[in-house]
Each structure stands twice: as structure tokens, then as C-alpha cells.
Protein backbone atom coordinates (compact mmCIF):
# COMPACT_ATOMS: atom_id res chain seq x y z
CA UNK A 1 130.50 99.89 75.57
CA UNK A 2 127.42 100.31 73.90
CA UNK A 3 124.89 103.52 73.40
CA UNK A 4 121.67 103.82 72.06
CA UNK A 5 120.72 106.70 70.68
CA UNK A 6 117.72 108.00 68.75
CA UNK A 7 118.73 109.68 65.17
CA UNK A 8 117.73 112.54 64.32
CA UNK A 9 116.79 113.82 61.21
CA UNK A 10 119.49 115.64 58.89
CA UNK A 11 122.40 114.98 61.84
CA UNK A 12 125.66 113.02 61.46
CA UNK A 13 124.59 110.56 62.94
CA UNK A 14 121.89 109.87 60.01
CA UNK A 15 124.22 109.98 57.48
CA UNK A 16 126.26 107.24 59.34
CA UNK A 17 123.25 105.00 59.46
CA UNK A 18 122.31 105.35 55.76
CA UNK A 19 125.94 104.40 54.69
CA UNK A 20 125.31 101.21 57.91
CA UNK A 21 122.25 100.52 56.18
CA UNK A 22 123.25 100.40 52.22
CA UNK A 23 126.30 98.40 53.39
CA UNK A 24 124.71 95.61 56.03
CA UNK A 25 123.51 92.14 55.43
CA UNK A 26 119.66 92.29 55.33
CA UNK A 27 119.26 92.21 51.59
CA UNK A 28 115.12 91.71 52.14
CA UNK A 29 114.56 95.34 53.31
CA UNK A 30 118.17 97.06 53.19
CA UNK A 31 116.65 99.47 50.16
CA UNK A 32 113.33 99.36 52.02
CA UNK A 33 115.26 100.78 55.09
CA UNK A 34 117.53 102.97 53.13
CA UNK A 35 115.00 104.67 51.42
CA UNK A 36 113.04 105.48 54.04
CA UNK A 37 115.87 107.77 55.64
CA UNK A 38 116.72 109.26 52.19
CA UNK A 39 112.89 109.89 52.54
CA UNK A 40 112.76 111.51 56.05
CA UNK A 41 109.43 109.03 55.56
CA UNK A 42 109.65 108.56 59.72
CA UNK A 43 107.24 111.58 60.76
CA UNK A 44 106.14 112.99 64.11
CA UNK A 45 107.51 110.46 67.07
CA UNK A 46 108.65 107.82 64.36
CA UNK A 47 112.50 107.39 64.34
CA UNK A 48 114.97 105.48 63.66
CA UNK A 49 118.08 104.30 66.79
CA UNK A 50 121.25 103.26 66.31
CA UNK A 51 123.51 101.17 68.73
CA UNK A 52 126.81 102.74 68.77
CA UNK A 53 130.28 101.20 69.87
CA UNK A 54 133.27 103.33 69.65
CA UNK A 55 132.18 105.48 66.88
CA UNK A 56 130.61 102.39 65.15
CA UNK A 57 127.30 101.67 64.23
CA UNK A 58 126.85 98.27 65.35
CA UNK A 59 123.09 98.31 65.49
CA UNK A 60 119.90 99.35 64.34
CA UNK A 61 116.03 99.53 65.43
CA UNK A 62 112.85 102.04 64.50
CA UNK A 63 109.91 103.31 66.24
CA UNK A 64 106.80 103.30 63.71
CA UNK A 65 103.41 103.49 63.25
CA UNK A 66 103.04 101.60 60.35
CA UNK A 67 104.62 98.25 58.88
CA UNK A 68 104.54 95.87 56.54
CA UNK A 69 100.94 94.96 57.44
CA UNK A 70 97.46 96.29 57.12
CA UNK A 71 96.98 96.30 60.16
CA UNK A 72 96.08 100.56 61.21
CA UNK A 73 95.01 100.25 64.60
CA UNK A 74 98.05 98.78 65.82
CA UNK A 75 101.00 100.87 66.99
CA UNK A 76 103.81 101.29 67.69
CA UNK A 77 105.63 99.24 65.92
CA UNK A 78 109.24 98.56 67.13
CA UNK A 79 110.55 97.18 63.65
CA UNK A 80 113.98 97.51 61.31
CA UNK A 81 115.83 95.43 64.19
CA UNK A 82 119.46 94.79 62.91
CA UNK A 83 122.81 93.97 64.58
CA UNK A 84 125.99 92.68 62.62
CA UNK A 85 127.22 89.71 63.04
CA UNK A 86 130.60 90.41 64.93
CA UNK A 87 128.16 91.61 67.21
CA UNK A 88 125.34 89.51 67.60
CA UNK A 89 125.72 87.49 71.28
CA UNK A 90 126.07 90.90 73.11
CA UNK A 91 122.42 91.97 74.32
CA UNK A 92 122.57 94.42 71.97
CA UNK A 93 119.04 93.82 70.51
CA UNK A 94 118.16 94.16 74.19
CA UNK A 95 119.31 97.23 74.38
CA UNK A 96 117.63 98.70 71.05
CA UNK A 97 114.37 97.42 72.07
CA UNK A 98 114.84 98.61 75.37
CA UNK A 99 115.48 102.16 74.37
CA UNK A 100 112.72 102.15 71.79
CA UNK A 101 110.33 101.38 74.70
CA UNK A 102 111.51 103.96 77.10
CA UNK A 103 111.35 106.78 73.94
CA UNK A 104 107.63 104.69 73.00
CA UNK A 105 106.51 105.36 77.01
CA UNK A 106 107.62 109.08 76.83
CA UNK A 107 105.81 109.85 73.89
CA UNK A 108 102.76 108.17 75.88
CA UNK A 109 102.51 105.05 74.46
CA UNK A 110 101.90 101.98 77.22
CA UNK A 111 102.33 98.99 74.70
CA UNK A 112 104.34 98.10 71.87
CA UNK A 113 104.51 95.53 68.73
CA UNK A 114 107.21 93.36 66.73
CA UNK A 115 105.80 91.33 63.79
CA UNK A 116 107.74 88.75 63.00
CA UNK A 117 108.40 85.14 61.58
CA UNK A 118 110.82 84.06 64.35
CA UNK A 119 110.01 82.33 67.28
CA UNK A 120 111.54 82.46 70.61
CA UNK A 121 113.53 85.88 69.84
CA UNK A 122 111.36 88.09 71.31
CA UNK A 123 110.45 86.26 74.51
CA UNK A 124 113.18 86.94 75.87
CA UNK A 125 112.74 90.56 76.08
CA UNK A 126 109.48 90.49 77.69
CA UNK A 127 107.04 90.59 74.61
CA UNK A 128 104.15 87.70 74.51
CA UNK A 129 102.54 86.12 70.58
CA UNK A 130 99.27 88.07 70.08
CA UNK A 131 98.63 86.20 67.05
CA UNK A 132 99.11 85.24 63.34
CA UNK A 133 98.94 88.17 61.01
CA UNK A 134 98.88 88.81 57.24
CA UNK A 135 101.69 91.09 55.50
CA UNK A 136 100.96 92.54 52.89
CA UNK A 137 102.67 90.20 50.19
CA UNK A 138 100.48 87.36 51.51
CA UNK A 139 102.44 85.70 53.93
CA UNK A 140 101.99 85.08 57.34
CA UNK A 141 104.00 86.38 60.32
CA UNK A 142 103.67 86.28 64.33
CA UNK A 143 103.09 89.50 66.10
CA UNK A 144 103.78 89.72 69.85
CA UNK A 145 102.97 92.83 72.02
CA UNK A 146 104.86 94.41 75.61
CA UNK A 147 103.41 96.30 77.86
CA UNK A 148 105.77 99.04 78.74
């Protein structure tokens, strides 16, 4: 079984996602990511989940208002989406986004973003392309929007 839970700053349960982080498989933005928590760079209703299996972490997601785009009228960001491998196949993406909306809708939010270069991911969890947007090393990405 699988929890979601959001991670609080200076608890455990951060500590456990900085060692997930430094030791997954996303080599583009693992330091990125990392140094963020080391940071406490996440302010205000920014935060960082974690997808939790026996102890675990299996998972990752955040809740931000800015990413890797110029882009400042446009947030929240659901971003830093991660699941290993073993456990990839399992909804647990689903589930991460899923939470991040319900925390996204409590802090009053009624719509949020994933930038992106894949296609067909994100469909499937309810979020439409908005368009074609600039990051800010040039290159382009999709961006697709829910409303929650």
C-alpha cells in the first residue's frame, strides 16, 4: 500500500527524501532537487510529497510556484514528479498528482500546471496541452493545465 504525504520541513521524513533524492535516477535535476530541500527554498504553500510504501520512499512530486520557465503568472506548478523504476506501472504518479491537487485546492488554488516534454503522460490524469513554452535554457516544452 501506498501513502502520500506532504513533507514537512526539518521532519524525518525530509531527511528520507534528500537521501531518495541524491540516490535516484534523474541525473538532469537530482542536484537541482536536492538542493532545493538542503535550501528549505519551497516557501509558504510550496512543498515537496513523497509516496511512501512500507517505510520506503518510492515516489516523489512538489507543489511550486515557480519552474524552470519565465513564465510568473502561472501557478501552481505540480513539478519534481519521480517514481523508481521497480515501481513505475502502479498508479503511483496518479496518486502524487492527485494529492498535490487536493493540498493545491485547499490552499485555494482551482487550477494547476505540469510543463513538460512528454506527450500522452499527463492525459491520463485529467490535465489538457495549453501550449508550447520556452524554459529557460532555450528549449521548448509542452505545458498542460487541470482544473481541480
Amino acid at each position: 500500500m501506498v501513502r502520500v504525504e506532504a513533507v514537512r520541513q526539518g521532519s524525518d521524513l525530509e531527511r528520507k527524501l534528500l537521501e531518495f533524492v541524491e540516490s535516484c535516477s534523474w541525473t538532469q535535476v537530482k542536484d537541482h532537487i536536492a538542493d532545493l530541500i538542503k535550501k528549505h527554498a519551497l516557501t509558504g504553500w510550496e512543498t515537496f510529497f513523497a509516496a511512501v510504501s512500507e517505510d520506503r520512499i518510492v515516489g516523489m512530486a512538489s507543489l511550486m510556484k515557480t519552474d524552470y520557465y519565465p513564465l510568473p503568472d502561472i501557478f501552481p506548478y505540480v513539478s519534481c514528479i519521480f517514481v523508481t523504476e521497480d515501481c513505475r506501472g502502479h498508479r503511483i504518479s496518479g496518486k502524487l498528482i492527485d494529492f498535490a491537487n487536493s493540498y493545491a485546492k485547499e490552499h485555494g488554488f482551482d487550477r494547476t500546471y505540469i510543463p513538460t516534454e512528454h506527450i500522452g503522460l499527463y492525459e491520463r490524469y485529467g490535465y489538457r496541452f495549453a501550449g508550447e513554452i520556452v524554459n529557460y535554457g532555450g528549449g521548448v516544452d509542452r505545458l498542460y493545465s487541470k482544473d481541480i
